[in-house]
C-alpha atoms as a PDB file:
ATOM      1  CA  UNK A   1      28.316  11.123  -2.172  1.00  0.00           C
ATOM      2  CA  UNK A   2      30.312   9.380   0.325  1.00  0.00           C
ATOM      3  CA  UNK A   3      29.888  10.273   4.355  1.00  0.00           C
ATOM      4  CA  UNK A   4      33.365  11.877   4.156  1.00  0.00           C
ATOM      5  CA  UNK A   5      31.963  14.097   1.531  1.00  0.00           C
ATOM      6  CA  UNK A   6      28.809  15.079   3.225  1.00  0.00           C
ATOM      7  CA  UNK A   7      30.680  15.964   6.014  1.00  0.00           C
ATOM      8  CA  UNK A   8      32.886  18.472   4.096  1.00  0.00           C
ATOM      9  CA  UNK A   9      30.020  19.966   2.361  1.00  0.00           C
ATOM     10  CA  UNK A  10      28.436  20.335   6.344  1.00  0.00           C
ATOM     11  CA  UNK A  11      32.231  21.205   7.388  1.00  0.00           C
ATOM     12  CA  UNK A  12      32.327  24.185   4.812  1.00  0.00           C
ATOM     13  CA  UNK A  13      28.760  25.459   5.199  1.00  0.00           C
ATOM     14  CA  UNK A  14      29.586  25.718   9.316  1.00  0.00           C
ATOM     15  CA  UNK A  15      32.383  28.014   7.914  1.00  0.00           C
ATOM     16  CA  UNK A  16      30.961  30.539   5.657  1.00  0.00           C
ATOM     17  CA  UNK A  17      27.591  30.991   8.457  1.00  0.00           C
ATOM     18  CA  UNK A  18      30.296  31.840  10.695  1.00  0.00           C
ATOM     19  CA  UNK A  19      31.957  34.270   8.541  1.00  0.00           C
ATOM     20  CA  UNK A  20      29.170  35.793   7.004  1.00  0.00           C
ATOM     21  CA  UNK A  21      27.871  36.068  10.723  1.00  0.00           C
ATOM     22  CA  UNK A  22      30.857  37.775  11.878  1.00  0.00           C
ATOM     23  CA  UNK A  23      30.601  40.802   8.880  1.00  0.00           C
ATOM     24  CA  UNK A  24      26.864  41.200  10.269  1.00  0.00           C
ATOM     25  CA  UNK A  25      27.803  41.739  13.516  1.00  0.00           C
ATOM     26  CA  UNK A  26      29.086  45.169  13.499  1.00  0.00           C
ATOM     27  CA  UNK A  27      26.192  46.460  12.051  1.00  0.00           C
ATOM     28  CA  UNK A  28      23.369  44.631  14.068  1.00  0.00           C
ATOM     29  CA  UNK A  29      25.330  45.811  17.295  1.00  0.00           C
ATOM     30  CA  UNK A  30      25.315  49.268  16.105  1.00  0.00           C
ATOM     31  CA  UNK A  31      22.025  49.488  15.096  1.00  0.00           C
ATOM     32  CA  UNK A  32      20.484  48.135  18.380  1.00  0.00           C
ATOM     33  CA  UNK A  33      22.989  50.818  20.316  1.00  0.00           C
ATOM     34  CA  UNK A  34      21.032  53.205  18.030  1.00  0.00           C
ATOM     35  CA  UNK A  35      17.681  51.821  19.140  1.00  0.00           C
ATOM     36  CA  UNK A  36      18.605  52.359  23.066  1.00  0.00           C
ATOM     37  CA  UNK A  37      20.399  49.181  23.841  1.00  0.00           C
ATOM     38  CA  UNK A  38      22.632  48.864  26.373  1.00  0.00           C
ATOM     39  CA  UNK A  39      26.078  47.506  25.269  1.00  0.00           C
ATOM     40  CA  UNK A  40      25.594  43.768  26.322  1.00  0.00           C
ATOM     41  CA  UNK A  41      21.513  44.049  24.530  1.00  0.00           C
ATOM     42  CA  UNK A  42      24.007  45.282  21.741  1.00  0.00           C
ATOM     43  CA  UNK A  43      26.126  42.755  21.884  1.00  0.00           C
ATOM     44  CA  UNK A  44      23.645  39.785  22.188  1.00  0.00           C
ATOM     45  CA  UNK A  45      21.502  41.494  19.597  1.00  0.00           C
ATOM     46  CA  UNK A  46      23.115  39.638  16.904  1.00  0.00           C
ATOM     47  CA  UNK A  47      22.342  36.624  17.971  1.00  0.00           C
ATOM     48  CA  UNK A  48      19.000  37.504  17.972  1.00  0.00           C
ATOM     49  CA  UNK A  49      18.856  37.623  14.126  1.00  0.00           C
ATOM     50  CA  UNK A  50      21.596  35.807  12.476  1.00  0.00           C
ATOM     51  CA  UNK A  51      21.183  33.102  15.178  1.00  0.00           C
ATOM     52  CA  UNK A  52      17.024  32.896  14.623  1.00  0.00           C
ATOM     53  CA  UNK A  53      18.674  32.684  10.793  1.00  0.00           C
ATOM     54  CA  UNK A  54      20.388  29.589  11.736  1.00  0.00           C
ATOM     55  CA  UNK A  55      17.819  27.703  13.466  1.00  0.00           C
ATOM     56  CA  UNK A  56      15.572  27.847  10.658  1.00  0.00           C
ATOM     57  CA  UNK A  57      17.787  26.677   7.958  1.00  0.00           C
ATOM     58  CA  UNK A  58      18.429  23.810  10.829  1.00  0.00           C
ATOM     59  CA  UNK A  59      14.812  23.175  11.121  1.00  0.00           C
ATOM     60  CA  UNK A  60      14.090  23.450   6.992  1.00  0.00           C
ATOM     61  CA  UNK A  61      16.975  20.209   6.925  1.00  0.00           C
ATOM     62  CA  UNK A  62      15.115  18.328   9.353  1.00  0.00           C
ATOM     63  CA  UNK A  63      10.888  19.448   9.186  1.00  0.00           C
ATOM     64  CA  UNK A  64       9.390  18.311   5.917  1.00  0.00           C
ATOM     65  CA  UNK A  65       5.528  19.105   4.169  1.00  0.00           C
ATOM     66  CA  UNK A  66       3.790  21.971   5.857  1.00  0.00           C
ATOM     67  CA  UNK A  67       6.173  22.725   8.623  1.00  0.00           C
ATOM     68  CA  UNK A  68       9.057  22.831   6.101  1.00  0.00           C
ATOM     69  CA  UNK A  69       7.842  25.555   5.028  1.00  0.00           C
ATOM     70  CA  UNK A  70       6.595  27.352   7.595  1.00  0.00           C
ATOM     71  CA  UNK A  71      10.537  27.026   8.824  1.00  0.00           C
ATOM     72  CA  UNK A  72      11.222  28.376   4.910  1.00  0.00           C
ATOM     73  CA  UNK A  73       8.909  31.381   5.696  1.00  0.00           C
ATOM     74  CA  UNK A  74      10.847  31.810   8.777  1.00  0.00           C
ATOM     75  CA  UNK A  75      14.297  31.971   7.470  1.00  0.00           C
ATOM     76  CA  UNK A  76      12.742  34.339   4.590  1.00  0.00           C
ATOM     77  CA  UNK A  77      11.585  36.874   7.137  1.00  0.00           C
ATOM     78  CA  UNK A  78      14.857  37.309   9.124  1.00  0.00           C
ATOM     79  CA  UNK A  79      17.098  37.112   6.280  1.00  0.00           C
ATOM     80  CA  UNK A  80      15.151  39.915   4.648  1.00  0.00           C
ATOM     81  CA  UNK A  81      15.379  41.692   8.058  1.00  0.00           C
ATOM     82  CA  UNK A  82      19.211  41.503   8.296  1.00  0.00           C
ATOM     83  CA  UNK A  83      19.454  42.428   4.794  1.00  0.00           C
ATOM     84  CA  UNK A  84      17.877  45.953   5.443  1.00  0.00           C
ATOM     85  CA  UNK A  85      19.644  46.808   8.797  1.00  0.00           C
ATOM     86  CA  UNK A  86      22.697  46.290   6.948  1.00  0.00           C
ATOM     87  CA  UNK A  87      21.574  47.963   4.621  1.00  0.00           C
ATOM     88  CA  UNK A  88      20.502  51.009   6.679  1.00  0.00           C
ATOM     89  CA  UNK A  89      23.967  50.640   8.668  1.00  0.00           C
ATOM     90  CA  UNK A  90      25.909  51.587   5.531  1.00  0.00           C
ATOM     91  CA  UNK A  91      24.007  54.343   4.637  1.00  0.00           C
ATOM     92  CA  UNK A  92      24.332  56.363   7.735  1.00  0.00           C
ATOM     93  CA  UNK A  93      27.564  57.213   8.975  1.00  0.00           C
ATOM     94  CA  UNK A  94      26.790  58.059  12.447  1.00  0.00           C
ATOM     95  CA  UNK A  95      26.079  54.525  13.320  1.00  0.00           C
ATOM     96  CA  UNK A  96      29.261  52.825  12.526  1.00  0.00           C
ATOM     97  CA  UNK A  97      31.446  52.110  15.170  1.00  0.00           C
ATOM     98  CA  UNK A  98      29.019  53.049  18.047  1.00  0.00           C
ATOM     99  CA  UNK A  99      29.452  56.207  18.484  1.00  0.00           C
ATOM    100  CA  UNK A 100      26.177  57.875  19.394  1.00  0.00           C
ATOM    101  CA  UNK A 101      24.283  55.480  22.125  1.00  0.00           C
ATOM    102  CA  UNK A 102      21.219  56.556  20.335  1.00  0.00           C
ATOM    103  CA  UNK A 103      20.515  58.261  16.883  1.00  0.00           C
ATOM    104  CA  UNK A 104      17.916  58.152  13.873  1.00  0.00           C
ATOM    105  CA  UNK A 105      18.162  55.142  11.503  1.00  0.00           C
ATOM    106  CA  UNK A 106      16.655  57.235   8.712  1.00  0.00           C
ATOM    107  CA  UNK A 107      16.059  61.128   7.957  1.00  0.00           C
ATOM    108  CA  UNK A 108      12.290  60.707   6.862  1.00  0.00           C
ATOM    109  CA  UNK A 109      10.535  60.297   9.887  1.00  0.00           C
ATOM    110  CA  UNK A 110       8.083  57.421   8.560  1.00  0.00           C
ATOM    111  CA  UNK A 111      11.371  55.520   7.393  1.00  0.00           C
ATOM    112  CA  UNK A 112      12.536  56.197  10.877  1.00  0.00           C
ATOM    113  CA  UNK A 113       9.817  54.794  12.803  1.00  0.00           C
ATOM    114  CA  UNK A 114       9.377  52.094  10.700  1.00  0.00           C
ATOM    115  CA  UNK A 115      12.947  50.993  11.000  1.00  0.00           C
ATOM    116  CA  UNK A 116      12.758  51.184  14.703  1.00  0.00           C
ATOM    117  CA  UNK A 117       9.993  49.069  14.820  1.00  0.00           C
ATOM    118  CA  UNK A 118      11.630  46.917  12.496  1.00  0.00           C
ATOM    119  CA  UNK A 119      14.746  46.520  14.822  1.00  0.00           C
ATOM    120  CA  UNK A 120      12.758  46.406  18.220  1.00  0.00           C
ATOM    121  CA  UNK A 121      10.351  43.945  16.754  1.00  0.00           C
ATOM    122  CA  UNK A 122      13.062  41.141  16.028  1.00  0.00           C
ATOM    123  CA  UNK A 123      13.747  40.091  19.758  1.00  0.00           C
ATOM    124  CA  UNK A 124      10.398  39.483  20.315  1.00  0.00           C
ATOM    125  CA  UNK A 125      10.040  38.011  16.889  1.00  0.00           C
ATOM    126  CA  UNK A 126      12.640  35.819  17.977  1.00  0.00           C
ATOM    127  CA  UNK A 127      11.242  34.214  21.203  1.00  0.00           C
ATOM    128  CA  UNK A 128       8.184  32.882  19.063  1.00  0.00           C
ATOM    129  CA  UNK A 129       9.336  31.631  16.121  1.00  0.00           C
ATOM    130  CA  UNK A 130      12.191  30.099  17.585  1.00  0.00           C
ATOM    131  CA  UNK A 131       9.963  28.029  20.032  1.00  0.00           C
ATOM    132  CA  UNK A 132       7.928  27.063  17.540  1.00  0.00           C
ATOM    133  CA  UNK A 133      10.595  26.025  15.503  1.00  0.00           C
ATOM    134  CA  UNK A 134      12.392  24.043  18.110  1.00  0.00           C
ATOM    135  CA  UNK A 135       8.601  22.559  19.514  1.00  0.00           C
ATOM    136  CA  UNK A 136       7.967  21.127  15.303  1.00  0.00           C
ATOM    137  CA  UNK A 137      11.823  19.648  15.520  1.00  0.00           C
ATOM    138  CA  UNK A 138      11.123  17.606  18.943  1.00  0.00           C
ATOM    139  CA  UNK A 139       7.894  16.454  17.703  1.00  0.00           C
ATOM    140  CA  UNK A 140       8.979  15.763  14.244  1.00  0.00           C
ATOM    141  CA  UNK A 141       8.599  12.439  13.356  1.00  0.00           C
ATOM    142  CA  UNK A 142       9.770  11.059  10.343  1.00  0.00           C
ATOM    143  CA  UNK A 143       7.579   9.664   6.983  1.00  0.00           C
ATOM    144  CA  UNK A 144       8.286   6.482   6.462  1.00  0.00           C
ATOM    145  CA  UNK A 145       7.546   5.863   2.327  1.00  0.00           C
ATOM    146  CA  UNK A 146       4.729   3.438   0.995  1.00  0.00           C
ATOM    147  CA  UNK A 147       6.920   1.347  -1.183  1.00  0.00           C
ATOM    148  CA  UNK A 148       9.638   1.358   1.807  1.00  0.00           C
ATOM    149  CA  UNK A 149       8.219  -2.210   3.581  1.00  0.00           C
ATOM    150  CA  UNK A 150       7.883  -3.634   0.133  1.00  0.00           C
ATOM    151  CA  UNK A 151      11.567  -2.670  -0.344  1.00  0.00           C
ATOM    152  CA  UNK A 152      12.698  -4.521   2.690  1.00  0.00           C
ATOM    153  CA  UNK A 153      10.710  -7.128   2.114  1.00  0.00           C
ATOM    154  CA  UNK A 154      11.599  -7.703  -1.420  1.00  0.00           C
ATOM    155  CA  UNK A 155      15.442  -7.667  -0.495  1.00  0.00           C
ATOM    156  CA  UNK A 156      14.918 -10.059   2.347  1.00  0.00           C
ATOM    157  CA  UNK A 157      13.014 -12.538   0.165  1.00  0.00           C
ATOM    158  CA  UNK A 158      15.841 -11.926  -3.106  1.00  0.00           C
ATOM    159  CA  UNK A 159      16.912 -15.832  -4.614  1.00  0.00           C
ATOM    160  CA  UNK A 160      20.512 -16.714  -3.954  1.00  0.00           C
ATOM    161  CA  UNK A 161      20.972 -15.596  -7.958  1.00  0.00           C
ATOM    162  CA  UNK A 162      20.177 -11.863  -7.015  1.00  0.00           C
ATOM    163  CA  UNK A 163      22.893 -12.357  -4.433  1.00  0.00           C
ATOM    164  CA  UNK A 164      25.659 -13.253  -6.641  1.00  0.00           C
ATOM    165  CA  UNK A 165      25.693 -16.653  -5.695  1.00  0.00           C
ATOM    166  CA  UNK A 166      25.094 -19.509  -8.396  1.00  0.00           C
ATOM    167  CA  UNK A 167      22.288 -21.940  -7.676  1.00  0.00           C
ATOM    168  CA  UNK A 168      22.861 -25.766  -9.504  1.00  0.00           C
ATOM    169  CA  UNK A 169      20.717 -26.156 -12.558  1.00  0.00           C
ATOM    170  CA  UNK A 170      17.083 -28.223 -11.864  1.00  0.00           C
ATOM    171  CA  UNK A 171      17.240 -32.029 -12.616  1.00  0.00           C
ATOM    172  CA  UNK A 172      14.849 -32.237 -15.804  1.00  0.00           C
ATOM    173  CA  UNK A 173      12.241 -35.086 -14.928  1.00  0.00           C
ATOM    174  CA  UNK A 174      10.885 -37.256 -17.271  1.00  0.00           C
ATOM    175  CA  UNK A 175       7.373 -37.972 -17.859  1.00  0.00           C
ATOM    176  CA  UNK A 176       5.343 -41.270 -16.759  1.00  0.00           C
ATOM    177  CA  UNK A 177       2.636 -42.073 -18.610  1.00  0.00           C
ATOM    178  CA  UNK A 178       0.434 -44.470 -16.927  1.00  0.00           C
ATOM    179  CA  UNK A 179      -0.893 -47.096 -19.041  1.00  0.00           C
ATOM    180  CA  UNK A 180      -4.704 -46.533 -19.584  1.00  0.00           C
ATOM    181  CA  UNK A 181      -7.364 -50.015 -18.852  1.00  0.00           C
ATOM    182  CA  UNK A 182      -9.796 -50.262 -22.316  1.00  0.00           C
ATOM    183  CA  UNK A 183     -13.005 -48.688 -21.508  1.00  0.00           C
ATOM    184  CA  UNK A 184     -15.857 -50.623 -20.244  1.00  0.00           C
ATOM    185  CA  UNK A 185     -19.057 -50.243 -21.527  1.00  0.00           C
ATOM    186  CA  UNK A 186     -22.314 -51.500 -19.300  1.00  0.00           C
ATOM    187  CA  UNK A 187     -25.633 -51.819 -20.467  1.00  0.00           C
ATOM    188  CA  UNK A 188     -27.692 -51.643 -17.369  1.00  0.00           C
ATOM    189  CA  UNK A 189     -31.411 -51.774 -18.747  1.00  0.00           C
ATOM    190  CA  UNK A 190     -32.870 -52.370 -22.485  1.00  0.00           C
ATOM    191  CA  UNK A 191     -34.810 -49.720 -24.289  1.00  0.00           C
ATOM    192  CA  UNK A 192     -38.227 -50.601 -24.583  1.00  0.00           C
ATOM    193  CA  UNK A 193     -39.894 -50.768 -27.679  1.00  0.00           C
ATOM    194  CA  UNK A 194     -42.039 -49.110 -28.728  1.00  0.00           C
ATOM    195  CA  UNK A 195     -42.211 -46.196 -26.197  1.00  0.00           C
ATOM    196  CA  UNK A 196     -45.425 -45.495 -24.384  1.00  0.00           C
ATOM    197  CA  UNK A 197     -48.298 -43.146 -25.557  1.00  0.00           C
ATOM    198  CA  UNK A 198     -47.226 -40.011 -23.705  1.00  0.00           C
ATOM    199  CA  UNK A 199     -43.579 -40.318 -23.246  1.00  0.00           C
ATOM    200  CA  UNK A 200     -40.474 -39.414 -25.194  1.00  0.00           C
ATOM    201  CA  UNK A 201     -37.538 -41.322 -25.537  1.00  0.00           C
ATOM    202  CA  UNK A 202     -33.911 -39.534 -23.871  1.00  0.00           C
ATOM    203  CA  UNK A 203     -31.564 -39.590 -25.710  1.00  0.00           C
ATOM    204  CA  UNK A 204     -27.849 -41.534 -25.220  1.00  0.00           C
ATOM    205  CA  UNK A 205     -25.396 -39.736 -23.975  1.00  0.00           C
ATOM    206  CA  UNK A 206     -22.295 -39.384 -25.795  1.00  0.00           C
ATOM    207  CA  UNK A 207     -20.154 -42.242 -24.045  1.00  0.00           C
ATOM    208  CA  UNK A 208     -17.444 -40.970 -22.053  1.00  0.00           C
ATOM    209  CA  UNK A 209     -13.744 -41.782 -22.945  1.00  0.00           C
ATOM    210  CA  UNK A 210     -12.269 -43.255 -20.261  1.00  0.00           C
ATOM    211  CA  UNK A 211      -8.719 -41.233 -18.847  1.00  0.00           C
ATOM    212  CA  UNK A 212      -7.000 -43.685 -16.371  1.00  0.00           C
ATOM    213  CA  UNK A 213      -7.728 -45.654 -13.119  1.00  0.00           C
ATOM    214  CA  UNK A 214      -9.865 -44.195 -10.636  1.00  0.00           C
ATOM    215  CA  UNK A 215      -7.701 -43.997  -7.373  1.00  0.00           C
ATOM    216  CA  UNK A 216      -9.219 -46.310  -4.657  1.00  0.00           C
ATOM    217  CA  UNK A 217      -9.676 -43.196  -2.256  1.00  0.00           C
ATOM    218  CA  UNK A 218     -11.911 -41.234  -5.060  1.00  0.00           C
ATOM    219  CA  UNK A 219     -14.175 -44.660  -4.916  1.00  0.00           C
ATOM    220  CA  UNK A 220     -17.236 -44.357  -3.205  1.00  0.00           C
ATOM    221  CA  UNK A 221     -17.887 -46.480  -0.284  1.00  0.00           C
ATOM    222  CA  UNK A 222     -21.503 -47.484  -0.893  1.00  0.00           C
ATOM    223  CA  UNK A 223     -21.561 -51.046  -2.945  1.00  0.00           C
ATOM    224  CA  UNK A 224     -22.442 -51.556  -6.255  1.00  0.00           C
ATOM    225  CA  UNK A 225     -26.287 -51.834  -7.369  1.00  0.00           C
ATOM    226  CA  UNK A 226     -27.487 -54.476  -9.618  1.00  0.00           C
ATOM    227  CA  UNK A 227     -29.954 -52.932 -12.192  1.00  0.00           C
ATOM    228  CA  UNK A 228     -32.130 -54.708 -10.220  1.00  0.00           C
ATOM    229  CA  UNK A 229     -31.407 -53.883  -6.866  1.00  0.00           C
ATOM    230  CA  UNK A 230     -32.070 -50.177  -8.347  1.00  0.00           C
ATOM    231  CA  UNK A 231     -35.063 -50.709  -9.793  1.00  0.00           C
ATOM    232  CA  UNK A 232     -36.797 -51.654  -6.629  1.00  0.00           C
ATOM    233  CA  UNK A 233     -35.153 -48.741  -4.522  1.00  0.00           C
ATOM    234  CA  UNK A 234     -36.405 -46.484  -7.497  1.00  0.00           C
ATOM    235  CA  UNK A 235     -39.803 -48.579  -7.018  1.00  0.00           C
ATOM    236  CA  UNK A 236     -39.793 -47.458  -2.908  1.00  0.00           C
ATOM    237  CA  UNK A 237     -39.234 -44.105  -3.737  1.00  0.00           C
ATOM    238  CA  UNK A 238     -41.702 -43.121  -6.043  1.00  0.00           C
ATOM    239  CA  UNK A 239     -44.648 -45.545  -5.028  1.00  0.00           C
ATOM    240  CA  UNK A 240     -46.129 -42.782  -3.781  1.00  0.00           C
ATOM    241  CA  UNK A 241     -45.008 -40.350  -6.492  1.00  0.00           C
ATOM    242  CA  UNK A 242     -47.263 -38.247  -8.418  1.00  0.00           C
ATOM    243  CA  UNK A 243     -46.773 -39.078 -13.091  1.00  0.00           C
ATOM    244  CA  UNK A 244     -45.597 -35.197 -12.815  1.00  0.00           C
ATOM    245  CA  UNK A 245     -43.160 -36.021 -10.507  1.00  0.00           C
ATOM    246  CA  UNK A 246     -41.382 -38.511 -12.324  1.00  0.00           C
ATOM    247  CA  UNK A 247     -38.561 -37.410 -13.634  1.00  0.00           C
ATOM    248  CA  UNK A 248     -34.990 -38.240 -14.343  1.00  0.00           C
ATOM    249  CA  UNK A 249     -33.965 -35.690 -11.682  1.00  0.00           C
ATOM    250  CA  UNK A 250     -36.017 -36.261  -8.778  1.00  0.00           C
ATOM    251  CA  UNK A 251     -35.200 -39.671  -9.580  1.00  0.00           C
ATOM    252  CA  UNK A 252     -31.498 -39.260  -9.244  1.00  0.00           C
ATOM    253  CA  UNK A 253     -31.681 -37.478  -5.845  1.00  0.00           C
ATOM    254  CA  UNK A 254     -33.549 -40.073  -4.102  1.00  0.00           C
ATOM    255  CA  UNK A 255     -31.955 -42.960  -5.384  1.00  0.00           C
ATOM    256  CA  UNK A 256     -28.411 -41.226  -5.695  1.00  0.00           C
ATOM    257  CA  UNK A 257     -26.878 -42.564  -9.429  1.00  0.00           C
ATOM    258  CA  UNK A 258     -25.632 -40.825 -11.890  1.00  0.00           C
ATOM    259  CA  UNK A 259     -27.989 -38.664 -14.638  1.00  0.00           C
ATOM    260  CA  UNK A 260     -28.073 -41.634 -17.616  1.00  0.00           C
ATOM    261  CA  UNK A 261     -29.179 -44.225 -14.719  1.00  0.00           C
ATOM    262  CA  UNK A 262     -32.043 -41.571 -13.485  1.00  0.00           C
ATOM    263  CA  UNK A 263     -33.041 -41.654 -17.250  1.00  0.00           C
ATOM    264  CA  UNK A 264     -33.651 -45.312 -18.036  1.00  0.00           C
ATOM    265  CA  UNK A 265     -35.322 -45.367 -14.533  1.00  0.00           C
ATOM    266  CA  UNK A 266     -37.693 -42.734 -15.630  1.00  0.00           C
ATOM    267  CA  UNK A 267     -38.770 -44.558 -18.497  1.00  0.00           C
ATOM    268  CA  UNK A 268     -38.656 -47.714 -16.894  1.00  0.00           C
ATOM    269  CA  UNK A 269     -41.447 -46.786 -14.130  1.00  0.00           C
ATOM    270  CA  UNK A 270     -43.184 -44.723 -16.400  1.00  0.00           C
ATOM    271  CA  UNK A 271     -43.790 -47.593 -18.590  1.00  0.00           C
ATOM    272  CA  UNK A 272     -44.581 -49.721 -15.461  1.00  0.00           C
ATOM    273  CA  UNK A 273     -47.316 -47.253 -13.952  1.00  0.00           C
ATOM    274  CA  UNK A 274     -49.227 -47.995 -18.273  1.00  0.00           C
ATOM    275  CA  UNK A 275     -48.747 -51.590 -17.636  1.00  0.00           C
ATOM    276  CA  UNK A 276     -46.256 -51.926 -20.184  1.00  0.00           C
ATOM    277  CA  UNK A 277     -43.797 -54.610 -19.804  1.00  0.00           C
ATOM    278  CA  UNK A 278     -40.223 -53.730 -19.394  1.00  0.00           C
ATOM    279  CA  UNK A 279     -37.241 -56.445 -19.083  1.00  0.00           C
ATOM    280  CA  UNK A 280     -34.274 -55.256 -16.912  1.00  0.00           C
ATOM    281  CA  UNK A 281     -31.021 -56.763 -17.198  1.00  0.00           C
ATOM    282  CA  UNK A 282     -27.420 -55.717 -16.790  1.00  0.00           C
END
């Protein structure tokens, strides 16, 4: 619905409150006369219940959750109130019109007192709700929903395809593939044969297939070891190195080379420390 049309809808509702205020009126003034109201308490006494009437369907629009329905509760309670003094307004004759500045609302005297109570009661009815009313409207603040940032958000951050406008069609890119250099295979040290009493033979590793150049920034910066040049720096290291400490791993911490390196090292000084001969070469 279109703002024009809400404010028909608001427009029309305006008119039939007023109306339907204006056929209440004769009987609410009557009915406080009957209580022992002067004839301006009788003529503001209508206000006092049609108008509390209005406030709370005002505040039921605006409030929402638990003072929604207190304002629901509200409206209830004085709509059900009007209902019966107009109610008890057509049944006896001597109110209409004024006539009497004070009568009996009903014969039975319990129905009586009840509906004077009932009728006093509303003023004073009025005062409290209707602050309380007005007090949850001026210190009403809105919800906000979860998913209500997200909306925003999401709108804000739309492509230019969601807007209606057309975007070009990506450039498809062709693929280089880099020629890859033949593997290169070094034999750094020569198994020795036959192994030592007390030592087992590693095993190869599968040889790695070589996947491109390695970029000159993923190079390390320390310089190439001979196989001898490692040797000896494994020799420093462990001179002082316990036959249970020997092994590939401790091996490739101090010296810092790679895991099949650490290996032939091992077996290397290991057959050094039985005085077996071992010929390194690269």
């Amino acid at each position: 619905m279109n703002r024009f049309g809400k404010g028909l809808l608001v427009f029309a509702l305006v008119v039939v409150v007023a109306m339907a205020f204006r056929v209440s009126w004769n009987a609410l003034r009557d009915v406080a006369r009957a209580t022992g109201a002067d004839a301006t308490a009788a003529l503001l006494y209508p206000f006092v219940v049609d108008g509390l009437m209005a406030l709370a369907l005002v505040a039921t629009l605006v409030l929402t959750d638990e003072a929604r329905r207190f304002a629901l509760r509200v409206l209830a309670a004085y709509t059900l109130a009007s209902l019966v003094l107009n109610y008890v307004h057509g049944l006896v004759p001597e109110l209409h019109g004024g006539v009497a500045d004070w009568g009996r609302l009903a014969d039975w005297d319990p129905a009586n007192w009840a509906l004077v109570l009932l009728a006093t009661s509303l003023p004073v009815g009025s005062i409290y709700f209707g602050s309380d009313l007005v007090a949850k409207v001026l210190h009403h603040r809105p919800t906000i929903p979860a998913n209500a940032e997200k909306t925003t958000e999401t709108t804000a951050n739309r492509s230019t395809s969601d807007l209606g406008r057309s975007t070009p069609a990506p450039v498809p890119v062709a693929p280089v593939r880099a020629a890859l250099p033949a593997p290169v295979v070094v034999d750094l040290v020569k198994p020795v044969e036959p192994n030592p009493v007390g030592t087992v033979a590693a095993e190869s590793p599968r040889p790695r297939v070589a996947t491109g150049r390695v970029p000159d920034a993923a190079r390390t910066p320390r310089p190439v070891r001979t196989a001898d040049e490692l040797l000896d720096e494994a020799r420093s290291a462990t001179a002082d190195w316990a036959d249970t400490d020997l092994t590939a791993e401790a091996i490739r911490k101090a010296v810092r080379t790679s895991a099949a390196k650490a290996r032939i090292l091992r077996e290397t000084l290991r057959a050094e420390r039985t005085s077996t001969p071992v010929e390194a070469t690269v």
